[in-house]
C-alpha atoms as a PDB file:
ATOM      1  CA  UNK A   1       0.000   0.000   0.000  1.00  0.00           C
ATOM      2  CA  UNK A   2       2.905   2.508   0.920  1.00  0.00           C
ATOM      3  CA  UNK A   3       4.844   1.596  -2.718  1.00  0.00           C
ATOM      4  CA  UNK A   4       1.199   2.845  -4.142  1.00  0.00           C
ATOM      5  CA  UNK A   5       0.917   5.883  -2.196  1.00  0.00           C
ATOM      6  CA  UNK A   6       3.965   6.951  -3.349  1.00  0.00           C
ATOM      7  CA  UNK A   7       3.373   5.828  -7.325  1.00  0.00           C
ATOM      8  CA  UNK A   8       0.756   8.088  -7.020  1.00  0.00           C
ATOM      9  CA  UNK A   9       2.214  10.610  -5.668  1.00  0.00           C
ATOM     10  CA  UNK A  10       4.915  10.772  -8.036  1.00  0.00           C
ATOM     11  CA  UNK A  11       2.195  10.324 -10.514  1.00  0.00           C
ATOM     12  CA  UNK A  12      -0.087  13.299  -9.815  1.00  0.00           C
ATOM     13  CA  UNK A  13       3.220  15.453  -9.697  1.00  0.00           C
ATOM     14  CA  UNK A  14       3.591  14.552 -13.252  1.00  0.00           C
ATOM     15  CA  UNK A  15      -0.510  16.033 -13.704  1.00  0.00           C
ATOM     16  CA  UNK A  16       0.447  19.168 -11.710  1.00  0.00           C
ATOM     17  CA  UNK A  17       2.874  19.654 -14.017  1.00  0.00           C
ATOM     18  CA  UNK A  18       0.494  19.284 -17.234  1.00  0.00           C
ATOM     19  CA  UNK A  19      -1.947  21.246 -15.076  1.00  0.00           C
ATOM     20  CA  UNK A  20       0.364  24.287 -14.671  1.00  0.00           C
ATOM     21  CA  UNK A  21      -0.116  26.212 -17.478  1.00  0.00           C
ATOM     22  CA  UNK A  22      -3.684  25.753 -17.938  1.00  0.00           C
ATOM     23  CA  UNK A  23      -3.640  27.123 -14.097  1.00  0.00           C
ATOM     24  CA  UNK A  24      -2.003  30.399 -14.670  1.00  0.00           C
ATOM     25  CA  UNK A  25      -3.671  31.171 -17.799  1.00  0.00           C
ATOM     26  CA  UNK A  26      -6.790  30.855 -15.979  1.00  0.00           C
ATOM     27  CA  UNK A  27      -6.137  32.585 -12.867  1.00  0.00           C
ATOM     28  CA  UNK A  28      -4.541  35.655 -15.047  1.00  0.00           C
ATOM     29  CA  UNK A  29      -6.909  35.613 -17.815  1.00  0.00           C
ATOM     30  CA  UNK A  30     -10.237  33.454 -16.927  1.00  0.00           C
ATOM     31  CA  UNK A  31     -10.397  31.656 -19.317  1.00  0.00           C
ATOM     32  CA  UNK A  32     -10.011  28.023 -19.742  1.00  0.00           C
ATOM     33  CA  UNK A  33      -7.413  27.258 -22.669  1.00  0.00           C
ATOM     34  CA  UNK A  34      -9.303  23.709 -24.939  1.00  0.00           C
ATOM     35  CA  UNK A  35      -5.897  23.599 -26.868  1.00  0.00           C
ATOM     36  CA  UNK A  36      -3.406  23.329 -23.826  1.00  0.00           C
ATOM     37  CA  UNK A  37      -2.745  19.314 -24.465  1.00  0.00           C
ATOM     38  CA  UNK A  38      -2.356  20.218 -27.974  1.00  0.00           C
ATOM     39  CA  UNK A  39       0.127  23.110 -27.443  1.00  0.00           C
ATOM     40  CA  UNK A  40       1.471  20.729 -24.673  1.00  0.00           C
ATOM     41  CA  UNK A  41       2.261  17.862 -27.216  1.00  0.00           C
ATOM     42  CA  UNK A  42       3.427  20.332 -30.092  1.00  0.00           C
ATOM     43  CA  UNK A  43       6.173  21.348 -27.718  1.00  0.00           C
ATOM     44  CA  UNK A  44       6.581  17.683 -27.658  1.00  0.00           C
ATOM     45  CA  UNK A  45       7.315  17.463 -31.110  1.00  0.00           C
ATOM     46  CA  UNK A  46       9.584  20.216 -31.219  1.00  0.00           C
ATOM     47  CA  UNK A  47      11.620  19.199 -28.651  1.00  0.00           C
ATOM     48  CA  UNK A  48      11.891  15.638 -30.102  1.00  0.00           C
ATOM     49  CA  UNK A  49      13.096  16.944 -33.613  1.00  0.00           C
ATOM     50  CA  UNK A  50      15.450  18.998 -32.481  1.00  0.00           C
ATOM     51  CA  UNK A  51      17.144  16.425 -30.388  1.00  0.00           C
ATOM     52  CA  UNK A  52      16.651  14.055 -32.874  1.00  0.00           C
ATOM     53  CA  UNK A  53      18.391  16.156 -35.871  1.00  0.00           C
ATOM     54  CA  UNK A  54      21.097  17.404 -33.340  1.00  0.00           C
ATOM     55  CA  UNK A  55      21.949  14.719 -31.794  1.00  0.00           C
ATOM     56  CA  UNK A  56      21.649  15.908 -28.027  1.00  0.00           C
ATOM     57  CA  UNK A  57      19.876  15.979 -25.143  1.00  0.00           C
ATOM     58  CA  UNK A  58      16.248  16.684 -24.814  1.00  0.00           C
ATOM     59  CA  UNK A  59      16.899  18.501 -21.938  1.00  0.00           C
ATOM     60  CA  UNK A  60      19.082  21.231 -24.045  1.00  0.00           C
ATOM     61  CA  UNK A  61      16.468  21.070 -26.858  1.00  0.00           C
ATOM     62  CA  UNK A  62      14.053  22.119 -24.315  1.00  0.00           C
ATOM     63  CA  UNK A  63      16.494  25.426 -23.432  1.00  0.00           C
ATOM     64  CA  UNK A  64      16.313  25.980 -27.510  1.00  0.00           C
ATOM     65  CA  UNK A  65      12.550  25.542 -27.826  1.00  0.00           C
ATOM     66  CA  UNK A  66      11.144  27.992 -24.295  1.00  0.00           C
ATOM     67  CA  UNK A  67      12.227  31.379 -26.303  1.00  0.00           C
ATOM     68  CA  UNK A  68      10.004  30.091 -29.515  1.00  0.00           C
ATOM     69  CA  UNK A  69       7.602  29.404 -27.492  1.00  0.00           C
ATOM     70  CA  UNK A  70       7.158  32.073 -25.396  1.00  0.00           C
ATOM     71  CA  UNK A  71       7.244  34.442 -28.575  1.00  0.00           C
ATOM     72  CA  UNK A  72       4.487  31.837 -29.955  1.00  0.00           C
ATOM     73  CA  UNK A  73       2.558  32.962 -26.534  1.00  0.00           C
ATOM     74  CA  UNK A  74       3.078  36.447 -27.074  1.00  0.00           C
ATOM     75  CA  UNK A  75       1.448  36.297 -30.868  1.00  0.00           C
ATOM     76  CA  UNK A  76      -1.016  33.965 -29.424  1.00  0.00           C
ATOM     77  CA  UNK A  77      -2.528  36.043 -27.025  1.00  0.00           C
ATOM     78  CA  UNK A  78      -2.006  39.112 -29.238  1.00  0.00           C
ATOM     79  CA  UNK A  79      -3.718  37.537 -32.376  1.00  0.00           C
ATOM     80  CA  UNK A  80      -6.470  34.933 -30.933  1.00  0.00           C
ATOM     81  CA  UNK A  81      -7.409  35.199 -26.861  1.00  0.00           C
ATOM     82  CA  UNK A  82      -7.031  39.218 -26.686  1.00  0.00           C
ATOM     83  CA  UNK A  83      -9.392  39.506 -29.681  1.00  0.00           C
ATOM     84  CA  UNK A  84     -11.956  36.601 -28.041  1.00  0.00           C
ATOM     85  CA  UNK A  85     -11.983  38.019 -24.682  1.00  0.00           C
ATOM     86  CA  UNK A  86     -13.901  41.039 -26.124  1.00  0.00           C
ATOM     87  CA  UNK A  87     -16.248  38.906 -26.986  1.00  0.00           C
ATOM     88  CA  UNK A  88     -17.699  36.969 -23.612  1.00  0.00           C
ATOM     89  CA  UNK A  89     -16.887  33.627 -22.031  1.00  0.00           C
ATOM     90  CA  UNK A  90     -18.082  31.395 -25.015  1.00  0.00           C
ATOM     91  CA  UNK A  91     -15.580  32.894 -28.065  1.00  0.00           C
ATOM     92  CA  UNK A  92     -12.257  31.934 -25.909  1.00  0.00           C
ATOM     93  CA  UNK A  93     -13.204  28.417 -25.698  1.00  0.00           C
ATOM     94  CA  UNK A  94     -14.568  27.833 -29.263  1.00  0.00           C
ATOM     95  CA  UNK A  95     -11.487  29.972 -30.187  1.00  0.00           C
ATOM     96  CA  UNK A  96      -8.966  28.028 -28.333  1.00  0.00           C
ATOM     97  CA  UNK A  97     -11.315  24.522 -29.468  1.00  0.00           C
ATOM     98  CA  UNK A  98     -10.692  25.215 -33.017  1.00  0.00           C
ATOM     99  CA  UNK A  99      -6.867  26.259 -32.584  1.00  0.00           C
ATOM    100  CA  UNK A 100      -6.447  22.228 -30.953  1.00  0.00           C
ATOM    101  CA  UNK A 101      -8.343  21.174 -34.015  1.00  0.00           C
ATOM    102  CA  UNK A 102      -5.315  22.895 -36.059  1.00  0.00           C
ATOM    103  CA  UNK A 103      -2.525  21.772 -34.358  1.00  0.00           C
ATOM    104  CA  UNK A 104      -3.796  17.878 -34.100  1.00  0.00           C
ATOM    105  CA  UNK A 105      -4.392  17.644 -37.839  1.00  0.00           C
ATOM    106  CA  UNK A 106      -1.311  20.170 -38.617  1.00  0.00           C
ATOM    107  CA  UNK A 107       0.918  17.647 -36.315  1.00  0.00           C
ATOM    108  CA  UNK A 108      -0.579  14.314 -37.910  1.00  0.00           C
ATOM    109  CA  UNK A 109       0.128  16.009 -41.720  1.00  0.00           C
ATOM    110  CA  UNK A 110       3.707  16.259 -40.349  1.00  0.00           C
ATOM    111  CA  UNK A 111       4.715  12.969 -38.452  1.00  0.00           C
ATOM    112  CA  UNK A 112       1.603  11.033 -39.430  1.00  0.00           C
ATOM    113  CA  UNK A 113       0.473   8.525 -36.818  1.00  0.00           C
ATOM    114  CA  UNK A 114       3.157   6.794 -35.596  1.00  0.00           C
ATOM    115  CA  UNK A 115       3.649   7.088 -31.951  1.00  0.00           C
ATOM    116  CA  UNK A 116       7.127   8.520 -30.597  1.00  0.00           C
ATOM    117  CA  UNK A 117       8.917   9.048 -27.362  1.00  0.00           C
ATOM    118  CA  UNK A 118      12.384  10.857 -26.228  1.00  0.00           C
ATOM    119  CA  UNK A 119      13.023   7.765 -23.439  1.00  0.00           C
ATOM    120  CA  UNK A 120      15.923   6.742 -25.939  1.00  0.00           C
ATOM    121  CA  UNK A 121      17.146  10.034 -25.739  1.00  0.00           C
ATOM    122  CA  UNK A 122      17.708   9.634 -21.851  1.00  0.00           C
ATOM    123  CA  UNK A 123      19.661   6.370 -21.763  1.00  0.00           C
ATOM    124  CA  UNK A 124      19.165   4.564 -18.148  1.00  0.00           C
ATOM    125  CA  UNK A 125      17.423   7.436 -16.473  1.00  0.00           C
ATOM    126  CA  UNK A 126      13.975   6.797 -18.696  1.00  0.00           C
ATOM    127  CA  UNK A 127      14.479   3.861 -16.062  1.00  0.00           C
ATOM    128  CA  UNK A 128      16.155   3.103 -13.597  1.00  0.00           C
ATOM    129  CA  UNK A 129      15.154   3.620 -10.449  1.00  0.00           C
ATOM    130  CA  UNK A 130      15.857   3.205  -6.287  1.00  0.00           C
ATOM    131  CA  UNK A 131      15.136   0.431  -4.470  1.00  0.00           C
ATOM    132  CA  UNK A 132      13.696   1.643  -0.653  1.00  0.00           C
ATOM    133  CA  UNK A 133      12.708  -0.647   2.509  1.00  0.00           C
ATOM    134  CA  UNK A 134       9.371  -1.840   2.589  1.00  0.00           C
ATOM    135  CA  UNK A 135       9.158  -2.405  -0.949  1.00  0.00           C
ATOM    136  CA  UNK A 136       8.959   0.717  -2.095  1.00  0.00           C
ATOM    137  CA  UNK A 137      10.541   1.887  -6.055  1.00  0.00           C
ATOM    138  CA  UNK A 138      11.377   5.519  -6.905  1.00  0.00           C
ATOM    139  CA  UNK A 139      11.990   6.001 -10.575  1.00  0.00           C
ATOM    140  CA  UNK A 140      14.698   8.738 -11.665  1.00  0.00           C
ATOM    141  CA  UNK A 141      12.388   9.797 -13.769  1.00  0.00           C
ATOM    142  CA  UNK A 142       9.562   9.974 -12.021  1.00  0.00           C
ATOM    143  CA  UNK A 143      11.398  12.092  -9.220  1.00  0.00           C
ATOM    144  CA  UNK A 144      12.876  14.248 -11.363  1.00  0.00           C
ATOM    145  CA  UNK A 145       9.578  15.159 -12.703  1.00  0.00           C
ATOM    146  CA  UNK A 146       8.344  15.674  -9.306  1.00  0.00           C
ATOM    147  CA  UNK A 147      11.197  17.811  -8.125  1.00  0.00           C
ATOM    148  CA  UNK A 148      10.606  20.325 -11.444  1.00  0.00           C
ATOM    149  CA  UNK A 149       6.841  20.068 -11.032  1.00  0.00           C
ATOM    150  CA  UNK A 150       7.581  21.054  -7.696  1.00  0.00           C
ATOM    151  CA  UNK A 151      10.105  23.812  -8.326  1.00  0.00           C
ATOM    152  CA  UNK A 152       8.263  25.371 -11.358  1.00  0.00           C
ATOM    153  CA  UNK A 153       5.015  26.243  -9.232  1.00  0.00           C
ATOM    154  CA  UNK A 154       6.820  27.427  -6.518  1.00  0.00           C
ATOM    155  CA  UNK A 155       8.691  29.391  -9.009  1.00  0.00           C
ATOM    156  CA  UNK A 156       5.903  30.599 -10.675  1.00  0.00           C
ATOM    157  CA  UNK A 157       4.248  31.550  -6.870  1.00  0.00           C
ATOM    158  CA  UNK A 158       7.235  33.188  -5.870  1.00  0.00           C
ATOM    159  CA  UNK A 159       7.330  35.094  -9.359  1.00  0.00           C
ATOM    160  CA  UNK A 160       4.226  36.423  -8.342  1.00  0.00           C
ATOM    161  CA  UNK A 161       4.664  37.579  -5.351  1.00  0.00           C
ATOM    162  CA  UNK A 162       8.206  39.257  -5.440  1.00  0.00           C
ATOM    163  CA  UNK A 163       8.803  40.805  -8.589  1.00  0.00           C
ATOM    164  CA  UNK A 164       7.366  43.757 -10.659  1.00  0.00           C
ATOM    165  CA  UNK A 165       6.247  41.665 -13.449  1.00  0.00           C
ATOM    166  CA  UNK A 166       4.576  39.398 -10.717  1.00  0.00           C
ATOM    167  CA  UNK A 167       2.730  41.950  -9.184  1.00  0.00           C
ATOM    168  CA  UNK A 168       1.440  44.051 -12.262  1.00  0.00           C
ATOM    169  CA  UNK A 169      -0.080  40.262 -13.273  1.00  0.00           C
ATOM    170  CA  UNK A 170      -1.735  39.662 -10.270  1.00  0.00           C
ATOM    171  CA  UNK A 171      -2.568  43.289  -9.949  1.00  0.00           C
ATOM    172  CA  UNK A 172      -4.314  43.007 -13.758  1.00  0.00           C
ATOM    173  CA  UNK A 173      -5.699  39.342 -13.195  1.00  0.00           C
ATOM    174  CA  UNK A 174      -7.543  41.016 -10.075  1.00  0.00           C
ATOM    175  CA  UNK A 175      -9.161  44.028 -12.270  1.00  0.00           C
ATOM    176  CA  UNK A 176      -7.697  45.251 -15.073  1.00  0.00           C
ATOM    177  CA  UNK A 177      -9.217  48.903 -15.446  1.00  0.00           C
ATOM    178  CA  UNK A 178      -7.951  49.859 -12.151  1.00  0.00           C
ATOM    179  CA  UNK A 179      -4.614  48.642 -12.708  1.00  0.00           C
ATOM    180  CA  UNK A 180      -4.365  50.643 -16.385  1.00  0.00           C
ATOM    181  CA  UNK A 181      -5.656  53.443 -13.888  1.00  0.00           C
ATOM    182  CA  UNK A 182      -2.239  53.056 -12.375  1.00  0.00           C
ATOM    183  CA  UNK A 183      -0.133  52.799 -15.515  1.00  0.00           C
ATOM    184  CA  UNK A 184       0.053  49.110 -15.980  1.00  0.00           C
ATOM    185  CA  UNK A 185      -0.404  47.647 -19.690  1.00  0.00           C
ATOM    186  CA  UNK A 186      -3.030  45.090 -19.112  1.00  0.00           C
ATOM    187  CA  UNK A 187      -2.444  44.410 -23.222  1.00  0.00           C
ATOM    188  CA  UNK A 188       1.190  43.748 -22.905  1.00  0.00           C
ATOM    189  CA  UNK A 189       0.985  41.484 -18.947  1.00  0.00           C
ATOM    190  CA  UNK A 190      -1.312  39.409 -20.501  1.00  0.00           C
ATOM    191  CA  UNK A 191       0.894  38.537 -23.192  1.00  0.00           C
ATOM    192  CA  UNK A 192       3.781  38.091 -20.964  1.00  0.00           C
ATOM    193  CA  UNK A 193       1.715  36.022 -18.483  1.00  0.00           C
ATOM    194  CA  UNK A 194       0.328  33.936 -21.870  1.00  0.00           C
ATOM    195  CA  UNK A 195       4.224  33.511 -22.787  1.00  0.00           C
ATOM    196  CA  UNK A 196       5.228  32.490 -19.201  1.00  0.00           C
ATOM    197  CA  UNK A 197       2.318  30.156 -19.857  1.00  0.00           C
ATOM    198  CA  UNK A 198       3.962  28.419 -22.999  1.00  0.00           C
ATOM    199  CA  UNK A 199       7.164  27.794 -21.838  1.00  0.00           C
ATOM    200  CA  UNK A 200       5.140  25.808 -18.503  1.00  0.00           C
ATOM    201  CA  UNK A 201       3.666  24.372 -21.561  1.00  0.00           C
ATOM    202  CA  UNK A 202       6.593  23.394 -23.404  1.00  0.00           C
ATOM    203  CA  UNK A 203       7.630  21.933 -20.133  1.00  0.00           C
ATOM    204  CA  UNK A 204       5.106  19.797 -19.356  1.00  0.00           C
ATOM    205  CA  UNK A 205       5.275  18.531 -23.179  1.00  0.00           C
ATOM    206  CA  UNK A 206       8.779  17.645 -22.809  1.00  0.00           C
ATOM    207  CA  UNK A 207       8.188  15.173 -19.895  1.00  0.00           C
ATOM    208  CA  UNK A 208       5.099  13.921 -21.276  1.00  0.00           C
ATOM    209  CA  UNK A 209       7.680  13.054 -24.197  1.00  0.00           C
ATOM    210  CA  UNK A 210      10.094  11.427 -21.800  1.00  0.00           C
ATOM    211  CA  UNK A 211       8.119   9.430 -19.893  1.00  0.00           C
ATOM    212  CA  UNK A 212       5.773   8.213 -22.152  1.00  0.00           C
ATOM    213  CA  UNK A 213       4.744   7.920 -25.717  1.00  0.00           C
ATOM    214  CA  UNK A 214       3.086  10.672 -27.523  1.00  0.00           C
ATOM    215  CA  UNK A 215       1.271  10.882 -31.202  1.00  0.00           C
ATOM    216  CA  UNK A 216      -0.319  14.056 -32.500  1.00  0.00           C
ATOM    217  CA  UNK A 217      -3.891  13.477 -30.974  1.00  0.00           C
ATOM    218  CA  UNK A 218      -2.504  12.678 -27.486  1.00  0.00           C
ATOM    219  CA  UNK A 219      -3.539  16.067 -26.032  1.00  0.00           C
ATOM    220  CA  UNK A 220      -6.931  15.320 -25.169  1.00  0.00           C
ATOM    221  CA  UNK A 221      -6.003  13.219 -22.504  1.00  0.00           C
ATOM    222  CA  UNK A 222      -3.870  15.890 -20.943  1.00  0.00           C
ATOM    223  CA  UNK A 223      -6.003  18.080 -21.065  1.00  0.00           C
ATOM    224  CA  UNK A 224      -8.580  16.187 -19.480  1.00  0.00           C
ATOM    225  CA  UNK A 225      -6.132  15.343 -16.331  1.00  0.00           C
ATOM    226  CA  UNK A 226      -4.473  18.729 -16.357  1.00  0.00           C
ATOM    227  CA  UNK A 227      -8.071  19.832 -15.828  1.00  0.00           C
ATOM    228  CA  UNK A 228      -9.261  17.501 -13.232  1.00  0.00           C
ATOM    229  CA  UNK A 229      -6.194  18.786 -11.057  1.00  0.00           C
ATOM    230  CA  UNK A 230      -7.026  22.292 -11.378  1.00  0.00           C
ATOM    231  CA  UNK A 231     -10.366  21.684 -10.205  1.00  0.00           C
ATOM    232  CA  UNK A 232      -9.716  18.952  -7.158  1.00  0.00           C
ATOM    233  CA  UNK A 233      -7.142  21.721  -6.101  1.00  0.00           C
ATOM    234  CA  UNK A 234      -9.021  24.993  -6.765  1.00  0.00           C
ATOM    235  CA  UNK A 235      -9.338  26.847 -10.001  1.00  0.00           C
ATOM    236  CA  UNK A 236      -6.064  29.634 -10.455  1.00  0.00           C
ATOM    237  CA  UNK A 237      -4.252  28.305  -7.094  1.00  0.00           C
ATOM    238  CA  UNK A 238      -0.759  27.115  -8.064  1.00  0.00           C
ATOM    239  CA  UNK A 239      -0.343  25.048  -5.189  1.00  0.00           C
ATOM    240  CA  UNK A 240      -3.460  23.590  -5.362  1.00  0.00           C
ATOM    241  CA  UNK A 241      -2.405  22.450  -8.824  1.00  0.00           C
ATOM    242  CA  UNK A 242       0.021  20.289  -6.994  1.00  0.00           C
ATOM    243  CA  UNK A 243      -2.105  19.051  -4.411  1.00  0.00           C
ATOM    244  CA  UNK A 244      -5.200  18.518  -6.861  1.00  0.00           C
ATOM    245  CA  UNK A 245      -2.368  16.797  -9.143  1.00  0.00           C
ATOM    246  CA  UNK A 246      -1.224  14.404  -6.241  1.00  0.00           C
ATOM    247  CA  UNK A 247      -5.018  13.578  -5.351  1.00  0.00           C
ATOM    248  CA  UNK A 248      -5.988  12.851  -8.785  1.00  0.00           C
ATOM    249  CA  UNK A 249      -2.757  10.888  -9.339  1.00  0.00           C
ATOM    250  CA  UNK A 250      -3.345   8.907  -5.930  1.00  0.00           C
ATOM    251  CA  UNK A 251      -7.285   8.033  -6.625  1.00  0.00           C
ATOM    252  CA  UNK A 252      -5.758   6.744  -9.870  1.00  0.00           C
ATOM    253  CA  UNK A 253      -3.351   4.501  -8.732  1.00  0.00           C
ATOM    254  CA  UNK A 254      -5.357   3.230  -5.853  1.00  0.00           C
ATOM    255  CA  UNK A 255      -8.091   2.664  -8.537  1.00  0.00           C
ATOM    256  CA  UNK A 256      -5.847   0.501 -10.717  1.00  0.00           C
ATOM    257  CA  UNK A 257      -5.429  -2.058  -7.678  1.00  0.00           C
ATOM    258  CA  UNK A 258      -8.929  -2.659  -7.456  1.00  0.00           C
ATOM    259  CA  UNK A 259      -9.637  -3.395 -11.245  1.00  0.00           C
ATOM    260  CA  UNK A 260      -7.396  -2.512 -14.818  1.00  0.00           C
ATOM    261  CA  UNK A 261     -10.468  -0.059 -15.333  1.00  0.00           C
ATOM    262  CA  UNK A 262     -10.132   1.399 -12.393  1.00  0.00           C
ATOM    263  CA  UNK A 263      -7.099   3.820 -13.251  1.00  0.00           C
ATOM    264  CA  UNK A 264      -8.925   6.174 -14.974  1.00  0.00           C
ATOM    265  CA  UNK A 265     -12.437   5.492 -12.842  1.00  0.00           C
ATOM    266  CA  UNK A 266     -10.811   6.230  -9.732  1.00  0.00           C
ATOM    267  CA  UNK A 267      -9.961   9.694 -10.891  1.00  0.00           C
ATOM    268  CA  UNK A 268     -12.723  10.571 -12.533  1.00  0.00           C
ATOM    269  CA  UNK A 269     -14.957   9.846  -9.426  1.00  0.00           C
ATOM    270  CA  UNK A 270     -12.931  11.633  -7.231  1.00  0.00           C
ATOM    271  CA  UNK A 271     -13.319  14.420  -9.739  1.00  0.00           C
ATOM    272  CA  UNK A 272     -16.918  14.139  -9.959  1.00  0.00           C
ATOM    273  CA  UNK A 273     -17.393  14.342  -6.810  1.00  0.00           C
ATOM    274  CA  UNK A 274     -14.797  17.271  -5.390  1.00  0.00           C
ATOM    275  CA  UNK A 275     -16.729  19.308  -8.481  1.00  0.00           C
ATOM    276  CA  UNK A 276     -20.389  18.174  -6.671  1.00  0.00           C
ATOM    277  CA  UNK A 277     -19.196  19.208  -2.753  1.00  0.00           C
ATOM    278  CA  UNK A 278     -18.771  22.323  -4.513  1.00  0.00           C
ATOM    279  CA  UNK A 279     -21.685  22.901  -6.156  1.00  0.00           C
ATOM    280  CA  UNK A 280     -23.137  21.747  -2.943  1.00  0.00           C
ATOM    281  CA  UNK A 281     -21.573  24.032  -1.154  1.00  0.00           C
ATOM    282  CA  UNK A 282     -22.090  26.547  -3.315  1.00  0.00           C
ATOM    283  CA  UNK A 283     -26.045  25.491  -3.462  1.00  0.00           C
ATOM    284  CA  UNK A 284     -26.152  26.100   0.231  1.00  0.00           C
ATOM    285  CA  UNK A 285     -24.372  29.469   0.039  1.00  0.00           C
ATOM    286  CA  UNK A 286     -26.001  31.575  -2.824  1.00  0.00           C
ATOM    287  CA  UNK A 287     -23.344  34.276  -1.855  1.00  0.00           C
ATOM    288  CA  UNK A 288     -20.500  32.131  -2.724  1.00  0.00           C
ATOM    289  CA  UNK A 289     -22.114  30.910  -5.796  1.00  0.00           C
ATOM    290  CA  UNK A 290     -22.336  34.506  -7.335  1.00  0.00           C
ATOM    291  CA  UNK A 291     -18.261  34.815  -5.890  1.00  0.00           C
ATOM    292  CA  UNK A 292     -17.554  31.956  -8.047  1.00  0.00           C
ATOM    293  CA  UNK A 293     -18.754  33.060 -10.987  1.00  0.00           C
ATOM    294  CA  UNK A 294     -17.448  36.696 -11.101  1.00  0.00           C
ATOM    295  CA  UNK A 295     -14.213  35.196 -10.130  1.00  0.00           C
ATOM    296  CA  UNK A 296     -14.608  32.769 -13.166  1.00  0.00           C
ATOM    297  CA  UNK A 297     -15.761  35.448 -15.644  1.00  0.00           C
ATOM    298  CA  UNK A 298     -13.665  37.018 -18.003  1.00  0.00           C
END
């Protein structure tokens, strides 16, 4: 039971991770971003070609690919979200909908089909691992992941809370027309916070990449998990990506010991039902409900 505890745990790292991005953009921007498994895997891909054509590690392909694509953040937000925003809650997410629909079929015209992974790339750490007492297995990989997963949010919270940039995004995430009133460029913070936001992205892809195969349609599923963590954990809380991350990766895990079914069951129930105590809760407490929805409006 203790070697499963700490799969999971491990596990739902790796989902805090995916869930990073799609965390930030909401908390600065409200919205909820349909092509972040996409972007996620396309970051993926770039990562992988470069190391493949170069001949070095994915690790350094990953330094070469977070400038692209935070400038790929900036135009993003410049050229698709900023224009939806104006436009209410819907356009964002039929906007960002379509934009997966163009990177799965862009990424399948490329590489095709065939499924790929960077493991190779890695030589023994894709697997090896420590042996503890009790029975217990910690992967390299697995660890690592945690230790950035862990070290990018608290990056990212620290950002936030200590430096200019950090503050003029939480300042414009909180309301906007007061902070232009104080000479803050909402226009140019949310671009920076949608490039910080990429290169999370780019991130996440990478490991997904690493520590498991990927194909160009394989961003559905992280979406859907990066997704479930935000919402066990709280919507826009970076630490309760990780800890919605850890609980989703946990129920998952524990499910997979009852029944092979049971991985993805026992993370979608616990999902189901952190999302119905809260509509519960929020049932209960009409005040709360209308706080939850001006804090989820654009």
């Amino acid at each position: 039971m203790v070697n499963e505890l700490v799969q999971g745990i491990l596990l739902g790292c790796y989902y805090a991770l995916i869930a990073c991005g799609l965390s930030f953009t909401f908390g600065v921007l409200r919205i909820i971003n349909l092509a972040h498994g996409s972007i996620a895997v396309l970051g993926a891909f770039v990562v992988w070609t470069i190391a493949e054509q170069w001949n070095i590690s994915p690790f350094l392909a990953l330094v070469a690919v977070a400038p692209f694509m935070a400038a790929a953040g900036w135009v993003l937000q410049r050229t698709v979200l900023e224009r939806s925003l104006r436009s209410g809650a819907l356009t964002p997410l039929l906007s960002t909908f379509g934009l997966a629909i163009v990177i799965d079929n862009l990424l399948f015209s490329k590489f095709g089909a065939d499924t790929r992974s960077m493991a190779p790339n890695i030589g023994d750490l894709a697997f090896a691992s420590w042996n503890l007492p009790g029975g217990v297995t910690i992967g390299q990989l697995a660890l690592l992941t945690a230790i950035v997963a862990v070290a990018l949010l608290g990056g990212l919270q620290l950002f936030l809370a200590r430096t200019p940039l950090g503050r003029a995004i939480r300042a414009t995430a909180e309301d906007p027309d007061t902070a232009e009133l104080v000479g803050i460029d909402s226009r140019k913070v949310y671009a920076a916070a949608t490039a910080i936001s990429m290169v999370t992205v780019a991130i996440a892809g990478t490991f997904l990449a690493l520590r498991a195969t990927f194909d160009p349609y394989a961003g559905s599923a992280q979406l859907i998990f990066a997704f479930e963590a935000i919402v066990i954990g709280g919507t826009g809380s970076l630490w309760g990506t990780l800890i919605g991350g850890i609980v989703l990766g946990v129920a998952q895990n524990l499910g997979s010991q009852i029944s092979p079914q049971g991985f993805l069951i026992g993370g979608h129930l616990v999902f189901f039902a952190v999302l119905a105590a809260r509509f519960f809760i929020a049932g209960r407490s009409p005040g709360s409900l209308v706080r939850s929805l001006r804090r989820t409006s654009p």
